[in-house]
Structure formats: structure tokens, C-alpha cells
C-alpha atoms as a PDB file:
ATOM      1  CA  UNK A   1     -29.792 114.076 -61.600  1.00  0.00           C
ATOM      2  CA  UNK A   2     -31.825 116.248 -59.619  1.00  0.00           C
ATOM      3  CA  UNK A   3     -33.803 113.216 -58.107  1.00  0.00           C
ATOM      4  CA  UNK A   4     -30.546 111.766 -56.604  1.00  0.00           C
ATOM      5  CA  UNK A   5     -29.339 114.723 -55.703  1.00  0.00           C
ATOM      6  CA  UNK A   6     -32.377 115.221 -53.574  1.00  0.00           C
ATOM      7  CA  UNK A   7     -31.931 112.149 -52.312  1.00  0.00           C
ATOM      8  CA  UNK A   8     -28.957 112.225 -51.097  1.00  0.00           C
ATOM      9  CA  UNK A   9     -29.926 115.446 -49.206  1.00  0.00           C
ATOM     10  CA  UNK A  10     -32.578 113.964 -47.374  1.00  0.00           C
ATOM     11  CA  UNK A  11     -29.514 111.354 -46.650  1.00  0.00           C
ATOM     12  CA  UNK A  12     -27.380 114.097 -45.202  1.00  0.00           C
ATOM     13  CA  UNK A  13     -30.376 115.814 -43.281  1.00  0.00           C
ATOM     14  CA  UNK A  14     -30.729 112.374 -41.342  1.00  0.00           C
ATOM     15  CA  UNK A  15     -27.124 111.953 -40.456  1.00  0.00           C
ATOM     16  CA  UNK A  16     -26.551 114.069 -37.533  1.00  0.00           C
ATOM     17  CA  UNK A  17     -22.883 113.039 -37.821  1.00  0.00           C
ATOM     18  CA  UNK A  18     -21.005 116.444 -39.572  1.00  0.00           C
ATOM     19  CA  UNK A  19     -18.063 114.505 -40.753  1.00  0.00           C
ATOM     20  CA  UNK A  20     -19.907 112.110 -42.452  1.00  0.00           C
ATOM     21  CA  UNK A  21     -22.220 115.178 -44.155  1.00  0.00           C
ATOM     22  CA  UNK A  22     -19.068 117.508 -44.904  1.00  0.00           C
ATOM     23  CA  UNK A  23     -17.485 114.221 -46.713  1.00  0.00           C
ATOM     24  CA  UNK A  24     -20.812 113.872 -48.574  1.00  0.00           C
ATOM     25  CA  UNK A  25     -20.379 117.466 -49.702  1.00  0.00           C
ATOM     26  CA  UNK A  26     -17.218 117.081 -50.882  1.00  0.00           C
ATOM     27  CA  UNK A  27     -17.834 114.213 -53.039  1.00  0.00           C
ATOM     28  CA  UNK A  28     -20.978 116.046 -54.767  1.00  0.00           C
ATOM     29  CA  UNK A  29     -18.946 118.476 -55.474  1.00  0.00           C
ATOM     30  CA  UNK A  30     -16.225 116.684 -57.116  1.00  0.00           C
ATOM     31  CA  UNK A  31     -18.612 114.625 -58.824  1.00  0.00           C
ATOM     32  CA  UNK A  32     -19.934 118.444 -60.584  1.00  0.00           C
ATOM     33  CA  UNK A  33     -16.673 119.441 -61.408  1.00  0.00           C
ATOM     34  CA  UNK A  34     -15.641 115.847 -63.343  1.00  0.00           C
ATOM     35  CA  UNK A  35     -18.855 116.637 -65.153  1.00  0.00           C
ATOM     36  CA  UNK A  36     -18.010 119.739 -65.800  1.00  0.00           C
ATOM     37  CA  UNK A  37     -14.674 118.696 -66.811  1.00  0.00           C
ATOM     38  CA  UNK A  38     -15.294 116.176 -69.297  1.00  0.00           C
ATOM     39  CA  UNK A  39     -18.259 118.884 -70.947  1.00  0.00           C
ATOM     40  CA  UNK A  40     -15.183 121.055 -71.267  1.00  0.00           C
ATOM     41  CA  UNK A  41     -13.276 118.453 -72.903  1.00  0.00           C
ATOM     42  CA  UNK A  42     -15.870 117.733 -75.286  1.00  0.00           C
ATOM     43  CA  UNK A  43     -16.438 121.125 -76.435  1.00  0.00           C
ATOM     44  CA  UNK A  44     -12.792 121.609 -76.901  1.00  0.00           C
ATOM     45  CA  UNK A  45     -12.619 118.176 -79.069  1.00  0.00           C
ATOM     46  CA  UNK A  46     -14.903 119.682 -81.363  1.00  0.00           C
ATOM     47  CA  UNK A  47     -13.506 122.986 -82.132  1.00  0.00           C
END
């Protein structure tokens, strides 16, 4: 996970366009919180 993230860093460090980058941003960030999402779910499945 880390390895892509850092990849796509470098990504958004060549783009010089900020729309692009903020976009970028956004959709690591939603990509965390669905994974943090389903963890939730998980560990309320198994209580």
C-alpha cells in the first residue's frame, strides 16, 4: 500500500496542474475512508 501510495506521489509532484493533484487527493482519501469503512463493518459483524 505504501509502495503505491508513493507512487502516486511522485505522480502528483510531476503534474504541475493543481486541479488534476487536488482531484488525486481527493480520491486517496476516499479510497482510506472505504477502507476504513468496510474494517468497521467487519469488526461490527463479529461482535
Amino acid at each position: 500500500m505504501e509502495s503505491r501510495r508513493q507512487l502516486i506521489y511522485k505522480l502528483l509532484n510531476g503534474q504541475h496542474d493543481k486541479s488534476k493533484r487536488r482531484l488525486l487527493l481527493e480520491y486517496l482519501r476516499l479510497k482510506e475512508k472505504e477502507q476504513l469503512d468496510i474494517i468497521d463493518k467487519n469488526g461490527q459483524e463479529r461482535y
